[in-house]
N, C-alpha and C. Protein backbone atom coordinates (compact mmCIF):
# COMPACT_ATOMS: atom_id res chain seq x y z
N UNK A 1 -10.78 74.15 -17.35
CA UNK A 1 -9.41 73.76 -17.27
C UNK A 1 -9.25 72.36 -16.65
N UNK A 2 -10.32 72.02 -15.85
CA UNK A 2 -10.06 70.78 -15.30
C UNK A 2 -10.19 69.47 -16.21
N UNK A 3 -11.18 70.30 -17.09
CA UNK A 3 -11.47 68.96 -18.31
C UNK A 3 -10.39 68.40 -19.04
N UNK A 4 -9.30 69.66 -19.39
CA UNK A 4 -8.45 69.70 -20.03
C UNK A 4 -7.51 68.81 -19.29
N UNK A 5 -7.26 68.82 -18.34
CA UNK A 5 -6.02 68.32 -17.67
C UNK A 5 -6.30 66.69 -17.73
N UNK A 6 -8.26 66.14 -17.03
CA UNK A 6 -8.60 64.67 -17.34
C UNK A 6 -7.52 64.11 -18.82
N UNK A 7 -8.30 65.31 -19.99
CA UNK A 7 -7.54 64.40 -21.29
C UNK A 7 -6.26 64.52 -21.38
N UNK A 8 -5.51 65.60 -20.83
CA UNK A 8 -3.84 65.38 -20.56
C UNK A 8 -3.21 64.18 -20.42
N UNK A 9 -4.38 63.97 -19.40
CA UNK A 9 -3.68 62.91 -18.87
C UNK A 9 -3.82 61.15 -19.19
N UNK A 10 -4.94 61.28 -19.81
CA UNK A 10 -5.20 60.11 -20.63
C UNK A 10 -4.62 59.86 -21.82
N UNK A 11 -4.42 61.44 -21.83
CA UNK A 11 -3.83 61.20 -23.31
C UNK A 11 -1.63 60.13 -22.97
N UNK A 12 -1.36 60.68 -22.19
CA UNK A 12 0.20 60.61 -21.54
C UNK A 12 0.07 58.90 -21.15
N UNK A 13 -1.06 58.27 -20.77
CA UNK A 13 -1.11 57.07 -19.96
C UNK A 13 -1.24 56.57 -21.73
N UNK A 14 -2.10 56.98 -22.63
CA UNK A 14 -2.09 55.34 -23.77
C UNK A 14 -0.68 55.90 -24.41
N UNK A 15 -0.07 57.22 -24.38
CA UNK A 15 1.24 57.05 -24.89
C UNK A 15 1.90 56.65 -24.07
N UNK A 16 2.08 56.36 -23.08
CA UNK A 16 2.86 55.42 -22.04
C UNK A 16 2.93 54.08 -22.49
N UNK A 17 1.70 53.55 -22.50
CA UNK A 17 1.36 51.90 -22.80
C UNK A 17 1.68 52.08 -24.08
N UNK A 18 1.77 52.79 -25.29
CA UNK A 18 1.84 52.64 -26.60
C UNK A 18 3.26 52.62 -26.75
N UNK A 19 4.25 53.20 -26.09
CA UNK A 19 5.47 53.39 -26.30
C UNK A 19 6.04 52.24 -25.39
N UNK A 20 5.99 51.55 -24.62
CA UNK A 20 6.24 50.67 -23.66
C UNK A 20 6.15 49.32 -24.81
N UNK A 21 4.92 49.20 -25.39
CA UNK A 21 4.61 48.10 -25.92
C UNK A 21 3.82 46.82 -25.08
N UNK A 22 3.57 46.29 -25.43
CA UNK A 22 2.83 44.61 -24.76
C UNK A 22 4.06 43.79 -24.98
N UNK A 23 4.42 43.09 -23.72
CA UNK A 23 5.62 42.57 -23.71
C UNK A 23 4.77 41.33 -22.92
N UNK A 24 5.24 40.28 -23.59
CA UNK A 24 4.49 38.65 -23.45
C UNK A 24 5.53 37.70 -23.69
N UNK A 25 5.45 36.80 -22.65
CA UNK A 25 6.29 35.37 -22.98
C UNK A 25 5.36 33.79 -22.79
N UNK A 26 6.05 33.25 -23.06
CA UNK A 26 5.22 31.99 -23.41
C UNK A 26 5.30 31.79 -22.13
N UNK A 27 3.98 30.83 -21.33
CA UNK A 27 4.08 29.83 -20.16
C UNK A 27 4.59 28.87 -20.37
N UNK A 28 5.86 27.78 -19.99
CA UNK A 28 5.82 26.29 -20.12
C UNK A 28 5.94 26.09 -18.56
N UNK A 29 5.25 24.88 -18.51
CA UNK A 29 5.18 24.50 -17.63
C UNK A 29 6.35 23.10 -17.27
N UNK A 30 7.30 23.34 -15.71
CA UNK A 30 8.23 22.53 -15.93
C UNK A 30 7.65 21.30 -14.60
N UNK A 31 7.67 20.25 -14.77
CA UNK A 31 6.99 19.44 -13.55
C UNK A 31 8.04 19.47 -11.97
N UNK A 32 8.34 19.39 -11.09
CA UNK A 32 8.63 19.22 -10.01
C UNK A 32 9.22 17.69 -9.89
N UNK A 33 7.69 16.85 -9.43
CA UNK A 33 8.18 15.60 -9.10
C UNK A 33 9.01 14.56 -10.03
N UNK A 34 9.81 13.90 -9.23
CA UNK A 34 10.74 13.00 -10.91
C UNK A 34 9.51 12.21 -11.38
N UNK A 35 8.55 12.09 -10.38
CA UNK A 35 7.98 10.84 -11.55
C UNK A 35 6.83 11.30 -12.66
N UNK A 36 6.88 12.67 -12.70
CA UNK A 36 6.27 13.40 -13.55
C UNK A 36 7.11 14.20 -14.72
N UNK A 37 8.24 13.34 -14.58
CA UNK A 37 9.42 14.01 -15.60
C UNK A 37 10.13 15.77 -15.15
N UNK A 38 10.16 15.77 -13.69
CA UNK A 38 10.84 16.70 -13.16
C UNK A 38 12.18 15.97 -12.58
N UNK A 39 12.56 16.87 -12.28
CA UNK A 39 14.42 16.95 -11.76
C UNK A 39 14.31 15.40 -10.81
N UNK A 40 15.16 14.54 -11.36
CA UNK A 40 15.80 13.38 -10.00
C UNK A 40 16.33 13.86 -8.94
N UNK A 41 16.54 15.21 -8.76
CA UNK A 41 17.51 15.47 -7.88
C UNK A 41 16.05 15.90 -7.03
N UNK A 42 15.15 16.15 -7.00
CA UNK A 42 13.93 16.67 -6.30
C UNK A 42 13.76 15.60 -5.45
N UNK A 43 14.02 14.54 -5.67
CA UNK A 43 12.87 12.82 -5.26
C UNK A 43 12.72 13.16 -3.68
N UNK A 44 14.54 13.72 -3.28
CA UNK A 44 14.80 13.29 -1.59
C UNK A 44 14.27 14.31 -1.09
N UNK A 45 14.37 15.40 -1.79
CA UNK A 45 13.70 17.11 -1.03
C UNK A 45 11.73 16.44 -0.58
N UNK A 46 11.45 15.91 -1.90
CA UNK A 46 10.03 16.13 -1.76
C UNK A 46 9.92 14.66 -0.65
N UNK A 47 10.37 14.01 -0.88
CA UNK A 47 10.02 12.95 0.10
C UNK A 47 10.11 13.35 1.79
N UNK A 48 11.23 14.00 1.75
CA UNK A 48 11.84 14.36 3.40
C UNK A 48 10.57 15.64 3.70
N UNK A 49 9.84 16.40 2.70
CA UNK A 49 8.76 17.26 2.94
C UNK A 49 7.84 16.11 3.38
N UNK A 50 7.12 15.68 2.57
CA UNK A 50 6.14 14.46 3.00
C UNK A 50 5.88 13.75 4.40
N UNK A 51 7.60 13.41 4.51
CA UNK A 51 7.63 12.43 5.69
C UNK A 51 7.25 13.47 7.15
N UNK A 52 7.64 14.66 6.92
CA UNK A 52 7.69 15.64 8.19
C UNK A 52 5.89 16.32 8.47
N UNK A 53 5.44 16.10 6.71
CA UNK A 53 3.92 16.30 7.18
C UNK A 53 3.26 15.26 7.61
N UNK A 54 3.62 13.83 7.53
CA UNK A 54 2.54 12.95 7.69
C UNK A 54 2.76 12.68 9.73
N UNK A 55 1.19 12.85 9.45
CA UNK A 55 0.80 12.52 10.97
C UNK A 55 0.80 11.39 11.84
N UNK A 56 0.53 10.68 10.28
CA UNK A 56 -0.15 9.26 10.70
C UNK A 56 1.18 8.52 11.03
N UNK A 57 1.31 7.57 12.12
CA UNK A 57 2.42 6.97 12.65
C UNK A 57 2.18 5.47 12.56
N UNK A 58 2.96 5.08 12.28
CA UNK A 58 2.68 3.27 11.93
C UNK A 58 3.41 2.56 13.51
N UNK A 59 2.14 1.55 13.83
CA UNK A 59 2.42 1.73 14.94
C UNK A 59 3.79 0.25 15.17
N UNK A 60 3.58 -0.30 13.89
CA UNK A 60 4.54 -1.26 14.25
C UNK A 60 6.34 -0.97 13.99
N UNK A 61 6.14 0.19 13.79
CA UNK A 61 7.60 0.85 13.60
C UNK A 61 7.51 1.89 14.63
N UNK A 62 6.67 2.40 15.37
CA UNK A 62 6.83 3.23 16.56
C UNK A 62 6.06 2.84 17.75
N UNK A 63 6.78 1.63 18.41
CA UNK A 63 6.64 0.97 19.49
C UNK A 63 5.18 0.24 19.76
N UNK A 64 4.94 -0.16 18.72
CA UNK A 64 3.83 -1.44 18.51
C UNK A 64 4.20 -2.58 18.80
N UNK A 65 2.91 -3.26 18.56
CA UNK A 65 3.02 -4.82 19.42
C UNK A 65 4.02 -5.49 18.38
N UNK A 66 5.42 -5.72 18.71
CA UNK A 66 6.36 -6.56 17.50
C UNK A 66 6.45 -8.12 18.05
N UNK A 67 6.67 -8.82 17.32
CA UNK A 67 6.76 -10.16 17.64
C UNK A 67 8.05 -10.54 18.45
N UNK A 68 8.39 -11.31 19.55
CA UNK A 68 9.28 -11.75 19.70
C UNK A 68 10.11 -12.64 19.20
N UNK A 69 11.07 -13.06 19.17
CA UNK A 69 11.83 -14.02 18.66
C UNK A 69 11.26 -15.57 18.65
N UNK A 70 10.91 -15.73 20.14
CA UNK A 70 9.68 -16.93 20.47
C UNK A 70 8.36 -16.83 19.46
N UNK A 71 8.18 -15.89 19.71
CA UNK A 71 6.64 -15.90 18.97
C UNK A 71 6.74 -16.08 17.37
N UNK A 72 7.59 -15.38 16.95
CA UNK A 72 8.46 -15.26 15.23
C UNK A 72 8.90 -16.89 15.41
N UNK A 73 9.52 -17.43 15.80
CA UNK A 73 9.55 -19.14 15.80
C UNK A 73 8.70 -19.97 15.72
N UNK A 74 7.96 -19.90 16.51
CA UNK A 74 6.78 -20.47 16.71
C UNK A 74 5.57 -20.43 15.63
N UNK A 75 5.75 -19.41 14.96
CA UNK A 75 4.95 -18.83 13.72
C UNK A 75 5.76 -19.31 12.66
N UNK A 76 6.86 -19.61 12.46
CA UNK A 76 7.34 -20.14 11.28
C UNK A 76 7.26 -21.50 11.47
N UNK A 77 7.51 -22.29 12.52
CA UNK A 77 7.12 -23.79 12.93
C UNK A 77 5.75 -24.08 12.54
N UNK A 78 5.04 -23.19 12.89
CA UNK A 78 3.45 -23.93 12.65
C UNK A 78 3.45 -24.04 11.03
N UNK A 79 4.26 -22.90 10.71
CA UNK A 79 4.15 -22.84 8.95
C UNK A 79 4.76 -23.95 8.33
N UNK A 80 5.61 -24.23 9.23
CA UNK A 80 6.55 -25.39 8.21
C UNK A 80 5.91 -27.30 8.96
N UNK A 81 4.80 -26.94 9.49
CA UNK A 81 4.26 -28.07 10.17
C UNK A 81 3.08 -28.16 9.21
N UNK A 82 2.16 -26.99 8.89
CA UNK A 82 1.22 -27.21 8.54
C UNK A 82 1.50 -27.67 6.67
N UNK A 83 2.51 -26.63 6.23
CA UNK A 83 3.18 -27.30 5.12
C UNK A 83 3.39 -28.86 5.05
N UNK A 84 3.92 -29.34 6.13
CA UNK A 84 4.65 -30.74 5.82
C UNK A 84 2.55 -31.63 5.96
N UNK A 85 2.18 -31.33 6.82
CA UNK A 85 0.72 -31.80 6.72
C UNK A 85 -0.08 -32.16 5.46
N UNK A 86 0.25 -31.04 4.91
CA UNK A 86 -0.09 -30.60 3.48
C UNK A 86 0.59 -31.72 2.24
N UNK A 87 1.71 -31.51 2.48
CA UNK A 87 2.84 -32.32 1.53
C UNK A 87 2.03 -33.64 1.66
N UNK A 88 1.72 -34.27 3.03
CA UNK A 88 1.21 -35.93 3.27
C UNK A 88 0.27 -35.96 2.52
N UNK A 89 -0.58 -35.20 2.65
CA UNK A 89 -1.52 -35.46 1.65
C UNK A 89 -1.57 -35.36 0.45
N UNK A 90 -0.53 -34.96 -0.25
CA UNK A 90 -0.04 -35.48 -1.64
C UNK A 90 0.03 -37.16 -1.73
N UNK A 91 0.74 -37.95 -0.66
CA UNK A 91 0.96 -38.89 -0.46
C UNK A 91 -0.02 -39.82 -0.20
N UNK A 92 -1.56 -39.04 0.29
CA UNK A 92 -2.54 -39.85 -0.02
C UNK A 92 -2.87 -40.34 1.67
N UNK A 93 -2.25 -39.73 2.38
CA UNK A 93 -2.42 -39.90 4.16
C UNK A 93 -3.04 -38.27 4.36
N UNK A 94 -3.82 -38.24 5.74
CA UNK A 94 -4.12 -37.19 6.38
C UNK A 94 -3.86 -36.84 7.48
N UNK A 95 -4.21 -36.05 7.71
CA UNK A 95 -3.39 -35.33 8.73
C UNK A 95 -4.32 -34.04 9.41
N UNK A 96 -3.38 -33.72 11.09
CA UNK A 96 -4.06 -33.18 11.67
C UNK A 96 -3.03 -31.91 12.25
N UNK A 97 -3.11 -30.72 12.50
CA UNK A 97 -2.14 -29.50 12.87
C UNK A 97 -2.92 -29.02 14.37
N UNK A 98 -2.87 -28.79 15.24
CA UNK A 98 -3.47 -28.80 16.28
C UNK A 98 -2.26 -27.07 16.99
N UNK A 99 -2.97 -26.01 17.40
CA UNK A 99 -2.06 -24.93 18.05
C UNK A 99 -3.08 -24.43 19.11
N UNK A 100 -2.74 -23.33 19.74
CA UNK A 100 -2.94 -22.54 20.86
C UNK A 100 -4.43 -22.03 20.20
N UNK A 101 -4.05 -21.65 19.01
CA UNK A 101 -5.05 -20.77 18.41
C UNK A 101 -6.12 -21.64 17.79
N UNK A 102 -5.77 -22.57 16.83
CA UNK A 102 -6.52 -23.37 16.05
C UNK A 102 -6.46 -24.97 15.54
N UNK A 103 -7.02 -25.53 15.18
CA UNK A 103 -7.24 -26.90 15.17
C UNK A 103 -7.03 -27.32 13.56
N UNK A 104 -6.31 -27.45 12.41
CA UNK A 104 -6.56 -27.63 11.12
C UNK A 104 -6.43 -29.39 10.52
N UNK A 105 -7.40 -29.65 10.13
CA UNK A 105 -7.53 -31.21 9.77
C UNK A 105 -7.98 -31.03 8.73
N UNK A 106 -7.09 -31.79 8.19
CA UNK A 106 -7.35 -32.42 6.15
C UNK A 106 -7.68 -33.72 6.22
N UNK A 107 -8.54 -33.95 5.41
CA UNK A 107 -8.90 -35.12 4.57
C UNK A 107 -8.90 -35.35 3.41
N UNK A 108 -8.39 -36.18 2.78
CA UNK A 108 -8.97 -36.63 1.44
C UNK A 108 -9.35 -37.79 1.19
N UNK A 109 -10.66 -37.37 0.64
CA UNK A 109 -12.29 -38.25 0.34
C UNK A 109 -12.21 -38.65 -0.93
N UNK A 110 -11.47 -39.47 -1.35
CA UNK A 110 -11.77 -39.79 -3.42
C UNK A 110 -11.55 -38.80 -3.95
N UNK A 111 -10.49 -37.73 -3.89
CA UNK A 111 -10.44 -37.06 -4.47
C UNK A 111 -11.13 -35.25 -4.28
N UNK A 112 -11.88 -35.92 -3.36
CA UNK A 112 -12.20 -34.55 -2.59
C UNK A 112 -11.22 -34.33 -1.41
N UNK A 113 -10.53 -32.62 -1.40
CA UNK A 113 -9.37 -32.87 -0.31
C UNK A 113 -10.35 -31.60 0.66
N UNK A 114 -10.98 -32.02 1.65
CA UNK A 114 -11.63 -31.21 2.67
C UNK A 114 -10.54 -30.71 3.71
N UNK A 115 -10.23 -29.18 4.09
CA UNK A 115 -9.57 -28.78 4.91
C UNK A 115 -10.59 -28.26 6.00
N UNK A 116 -10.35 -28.62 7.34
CA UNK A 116 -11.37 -28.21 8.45
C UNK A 116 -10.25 -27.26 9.70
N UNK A 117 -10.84 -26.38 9.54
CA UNK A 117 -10.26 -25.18 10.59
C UNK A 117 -10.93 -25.07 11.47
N UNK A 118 -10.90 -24.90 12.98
CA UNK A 118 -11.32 -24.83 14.03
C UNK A 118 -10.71 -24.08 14.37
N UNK A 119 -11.51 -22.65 15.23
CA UNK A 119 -10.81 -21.44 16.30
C UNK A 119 -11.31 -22.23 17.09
N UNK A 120 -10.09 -22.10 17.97
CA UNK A 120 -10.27 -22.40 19.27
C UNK A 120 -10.86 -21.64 20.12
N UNK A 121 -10.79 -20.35 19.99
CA UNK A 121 -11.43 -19.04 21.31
C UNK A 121 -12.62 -19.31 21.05
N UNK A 122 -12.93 -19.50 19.85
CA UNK A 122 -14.37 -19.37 19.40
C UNK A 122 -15.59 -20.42 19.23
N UNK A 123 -14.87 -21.49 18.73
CA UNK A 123 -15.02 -22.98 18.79
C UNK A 123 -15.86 -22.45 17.18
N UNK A 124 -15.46 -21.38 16.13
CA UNK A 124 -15.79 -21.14 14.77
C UNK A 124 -14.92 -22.43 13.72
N UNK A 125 -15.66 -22.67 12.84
CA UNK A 125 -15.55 -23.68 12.00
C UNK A 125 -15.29 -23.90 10.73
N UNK A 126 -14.43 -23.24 9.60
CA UNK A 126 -14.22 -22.71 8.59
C UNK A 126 -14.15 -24.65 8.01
N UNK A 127 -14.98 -24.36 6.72
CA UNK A 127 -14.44 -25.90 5.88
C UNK A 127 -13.88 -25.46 4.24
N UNK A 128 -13.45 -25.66 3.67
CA UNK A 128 -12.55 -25.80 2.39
C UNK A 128 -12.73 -26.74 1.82
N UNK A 129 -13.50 -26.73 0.94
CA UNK A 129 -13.16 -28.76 -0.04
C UNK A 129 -13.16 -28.11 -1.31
N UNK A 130 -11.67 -28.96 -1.72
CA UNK A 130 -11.54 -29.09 -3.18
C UNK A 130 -11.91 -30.18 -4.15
N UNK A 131 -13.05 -30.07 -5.02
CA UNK A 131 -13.23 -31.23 -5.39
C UNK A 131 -11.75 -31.41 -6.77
N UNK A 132 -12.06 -32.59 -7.50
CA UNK A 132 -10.91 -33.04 -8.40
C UNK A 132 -9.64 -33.52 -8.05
N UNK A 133 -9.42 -33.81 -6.97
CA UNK A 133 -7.86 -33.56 -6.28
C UNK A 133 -7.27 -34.92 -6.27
N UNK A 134 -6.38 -35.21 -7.11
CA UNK A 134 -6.43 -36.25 -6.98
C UNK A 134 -4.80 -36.63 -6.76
N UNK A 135 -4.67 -37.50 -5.13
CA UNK A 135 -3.61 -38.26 -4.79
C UNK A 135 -2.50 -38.97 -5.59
N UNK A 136 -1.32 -39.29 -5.89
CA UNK A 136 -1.16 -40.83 -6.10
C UNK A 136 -1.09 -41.53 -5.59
């Protein structure tokens, strides 16, 4: 009798699944991020996730060494000094840029325009020559 009851019951489970049917739908797959052709409206969700996992802290936006106003001056002066240096020697004169940090002297040799950098901490010596250069 016990045998009987095993196939009862096997028999009741494939008419179960036989009468039920196989019921299947397609996968599509829909993307998330916008720049993978998912929703624009996602961009700010996934970004504001991101920003709350990242660890890493940038230190010049969270109380790093920032430049002062002096120092930000002073850095655009040397720029617009070493520029105008530069310009002279279009003109066929040379010139010398002299700072805290470094020493920069141009020449031009016939057409060769040699730039000479000097660190000062270091008393290191960087040279630059362009040959072809030619003045009017």
């Amino acid at each position: 009798m016990t045998r009987h009851r095993c196939t009862w019951h096997l028999r009741l489970g494939l008419l179960a699944a036989l009468a039920g049917g196989a019921q299947a739908t397609e996968l599509v797959y829909t993307p998330v991020n916008p720049s993978f052709g998912g929703s624009p409206l996602n961009g700010t969700y996934l970004l504001n996730n991101a920003t709350a996992q990242d660890r890493y802290k940038d230190p010049d936006i969270s109380g790093g060494t920032r430049l002062s106003a002096l120092e930000r001056f002073t850095s655009q002066l040397e720029s617009r000094l070493l520029s105008q240096v530069l310009a002279n020697v279009n003109d066929g004169s040379s010139g010398t840029l002299s700072t805290d940090q470094f020493i920069v002297n141009i020449v031009d040799d016939s057409g060769t325009l040699t730039v000479q950098i000097t660190d000062r901490a270091t008393g290191e010596i960087s040279e630059i020559s362009i040959s072809g250069f030619n003045a009017p």
